[in-house]
C-alpha atoms as a PDB file:
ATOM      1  CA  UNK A   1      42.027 -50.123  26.742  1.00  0.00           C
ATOM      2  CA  UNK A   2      42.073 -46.749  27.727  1.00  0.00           C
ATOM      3  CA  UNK A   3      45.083 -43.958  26.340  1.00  0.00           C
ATOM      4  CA  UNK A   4      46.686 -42.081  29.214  1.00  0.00           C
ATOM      5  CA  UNK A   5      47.632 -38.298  28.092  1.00  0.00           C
ATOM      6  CA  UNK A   6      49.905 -36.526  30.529  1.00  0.00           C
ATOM      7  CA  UNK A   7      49.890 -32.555  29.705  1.00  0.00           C
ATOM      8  CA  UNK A   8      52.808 -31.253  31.493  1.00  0.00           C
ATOM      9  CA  UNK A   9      52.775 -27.327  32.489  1.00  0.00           C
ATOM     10  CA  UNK A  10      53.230 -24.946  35.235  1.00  0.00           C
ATOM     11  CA  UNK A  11      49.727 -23.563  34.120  1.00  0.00           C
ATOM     12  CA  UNK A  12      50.758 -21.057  31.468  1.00  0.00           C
ATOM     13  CA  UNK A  13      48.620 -20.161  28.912  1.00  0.00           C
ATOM     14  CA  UNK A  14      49.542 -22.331  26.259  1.00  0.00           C
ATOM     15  CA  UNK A  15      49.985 -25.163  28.825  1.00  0.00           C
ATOM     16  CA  UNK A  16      46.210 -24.745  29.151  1.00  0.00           C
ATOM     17  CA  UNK A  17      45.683 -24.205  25.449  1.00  0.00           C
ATOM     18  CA  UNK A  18      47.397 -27.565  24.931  1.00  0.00           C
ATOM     19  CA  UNK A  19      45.354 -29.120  27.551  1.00  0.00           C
ATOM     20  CA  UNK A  20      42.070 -27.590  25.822  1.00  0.00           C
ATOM     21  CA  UNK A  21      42.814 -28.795  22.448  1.00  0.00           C
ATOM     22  CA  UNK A  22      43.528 -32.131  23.470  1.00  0.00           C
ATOM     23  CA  UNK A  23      40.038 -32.406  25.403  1.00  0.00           C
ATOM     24  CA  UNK A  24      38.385 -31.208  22.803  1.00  0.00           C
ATOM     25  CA  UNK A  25      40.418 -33.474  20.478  1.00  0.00           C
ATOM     26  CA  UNK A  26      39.396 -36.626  22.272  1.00  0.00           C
ATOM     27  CA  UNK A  27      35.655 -35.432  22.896  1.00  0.00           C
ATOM     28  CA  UNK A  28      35.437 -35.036  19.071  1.00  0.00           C
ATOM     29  CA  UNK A  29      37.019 -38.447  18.112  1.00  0.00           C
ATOM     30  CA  UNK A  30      35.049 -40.367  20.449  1.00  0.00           C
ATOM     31  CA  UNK A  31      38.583 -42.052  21.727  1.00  0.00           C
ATOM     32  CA  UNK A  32      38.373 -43.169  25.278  1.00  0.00           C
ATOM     33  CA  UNK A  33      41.645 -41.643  26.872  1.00  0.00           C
ATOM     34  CA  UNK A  34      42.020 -40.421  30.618  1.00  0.00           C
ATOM     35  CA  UNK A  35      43.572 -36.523  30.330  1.00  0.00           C
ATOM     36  CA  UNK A  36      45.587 -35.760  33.185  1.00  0.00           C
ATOM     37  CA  UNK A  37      47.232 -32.549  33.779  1.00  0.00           C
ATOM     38  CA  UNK A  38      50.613 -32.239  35.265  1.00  0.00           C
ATOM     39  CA  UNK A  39      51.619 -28.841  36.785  1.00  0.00           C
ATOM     40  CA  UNK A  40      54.390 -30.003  39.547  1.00  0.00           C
ATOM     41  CA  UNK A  41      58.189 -29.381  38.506  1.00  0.00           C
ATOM     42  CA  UNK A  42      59.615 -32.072  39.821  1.00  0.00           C
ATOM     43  CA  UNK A  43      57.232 -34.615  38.403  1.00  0.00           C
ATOM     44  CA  UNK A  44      57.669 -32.206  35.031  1.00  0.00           C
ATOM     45  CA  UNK A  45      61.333 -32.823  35.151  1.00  0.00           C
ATOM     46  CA  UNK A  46      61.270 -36.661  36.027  1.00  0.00           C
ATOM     47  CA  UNK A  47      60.339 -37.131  32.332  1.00  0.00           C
ATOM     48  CA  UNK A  48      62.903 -35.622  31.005  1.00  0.00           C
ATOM     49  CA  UNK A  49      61.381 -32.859  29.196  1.00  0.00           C
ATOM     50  CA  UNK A  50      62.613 -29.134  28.994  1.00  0.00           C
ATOM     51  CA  UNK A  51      60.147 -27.530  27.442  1.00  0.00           C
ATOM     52  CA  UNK A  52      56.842 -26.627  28.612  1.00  0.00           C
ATOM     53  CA  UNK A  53      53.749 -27.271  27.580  1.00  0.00           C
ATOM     54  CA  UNK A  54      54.826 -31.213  27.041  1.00  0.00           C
ATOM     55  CA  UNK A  55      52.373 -34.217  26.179  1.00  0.00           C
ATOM     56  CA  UNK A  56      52.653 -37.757  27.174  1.00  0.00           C
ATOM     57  CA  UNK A  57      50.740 -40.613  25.525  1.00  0.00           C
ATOM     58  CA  UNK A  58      51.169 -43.740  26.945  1.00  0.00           C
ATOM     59  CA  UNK A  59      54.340 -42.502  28.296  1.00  0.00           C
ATOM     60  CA  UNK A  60      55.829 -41.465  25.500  1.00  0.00           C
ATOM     61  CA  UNK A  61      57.003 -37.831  24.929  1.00  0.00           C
ATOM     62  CA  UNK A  62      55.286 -36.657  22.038  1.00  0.00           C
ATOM     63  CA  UNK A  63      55.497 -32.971  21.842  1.00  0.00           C
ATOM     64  CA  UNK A  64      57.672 -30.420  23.800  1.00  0.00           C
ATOM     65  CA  UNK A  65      57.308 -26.501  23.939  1.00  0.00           C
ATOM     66  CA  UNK A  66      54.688 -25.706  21.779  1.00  0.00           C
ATOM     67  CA  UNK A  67      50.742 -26.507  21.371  1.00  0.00           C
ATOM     68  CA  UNK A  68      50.118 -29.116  19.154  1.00  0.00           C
ATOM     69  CA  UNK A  69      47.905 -29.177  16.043  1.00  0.00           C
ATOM     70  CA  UNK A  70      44.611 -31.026  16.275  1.00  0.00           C
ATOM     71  CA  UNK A  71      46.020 -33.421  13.023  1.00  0.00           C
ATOM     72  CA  UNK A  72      48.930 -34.302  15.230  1.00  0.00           C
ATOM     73  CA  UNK A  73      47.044 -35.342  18.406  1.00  0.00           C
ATOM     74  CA  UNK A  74      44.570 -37.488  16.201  1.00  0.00           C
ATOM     75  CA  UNK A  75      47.579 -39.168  14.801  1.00  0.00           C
ATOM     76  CA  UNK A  76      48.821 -40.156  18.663  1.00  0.00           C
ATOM     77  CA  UNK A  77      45.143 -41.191  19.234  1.00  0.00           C
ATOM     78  CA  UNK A  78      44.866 -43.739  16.687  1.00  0.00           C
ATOM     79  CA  UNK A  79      48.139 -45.712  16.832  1.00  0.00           C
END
């Protein structure tokens, strides 16, 4: 079954970092996952998060407000 990542961002830079990593992440792994970025506010806010750039796995929050390591997405990849 396929992993839905959410990256949620207005579009700064490390909003698009995050959503960079993660691509490359998944392209490297082999994982089939569908990437979707999410730049609206109010869809932002609807999850709940603060902090920007925020990823979702399987709708789960799993990082808020800062780019996340390439260990720590492979770690959300394989559960």
């Amino acid at each position: 079954c396929d992993m839905e990542i959410k990256v949620l961002g207005p579009g700064c830079m490390k909003c698009n970092k995050t959503e960079k990593i993660i691509k490359k992440t998944i392209e490297e792994t082999g994982i089939e996952a569908t990437l979707e970025k999410v730049t609206d506010m109010l869809e932002i806010a609807a999850f709940g998060v603060m902090g920007t750039p925020a990823v979702i796995v399987n709708g789960k929050i799993k990082s808020v407000g800062k780019i996340p390591k390439k260990e720590e997405i492979i770690s959300w990849l394989e559960k």
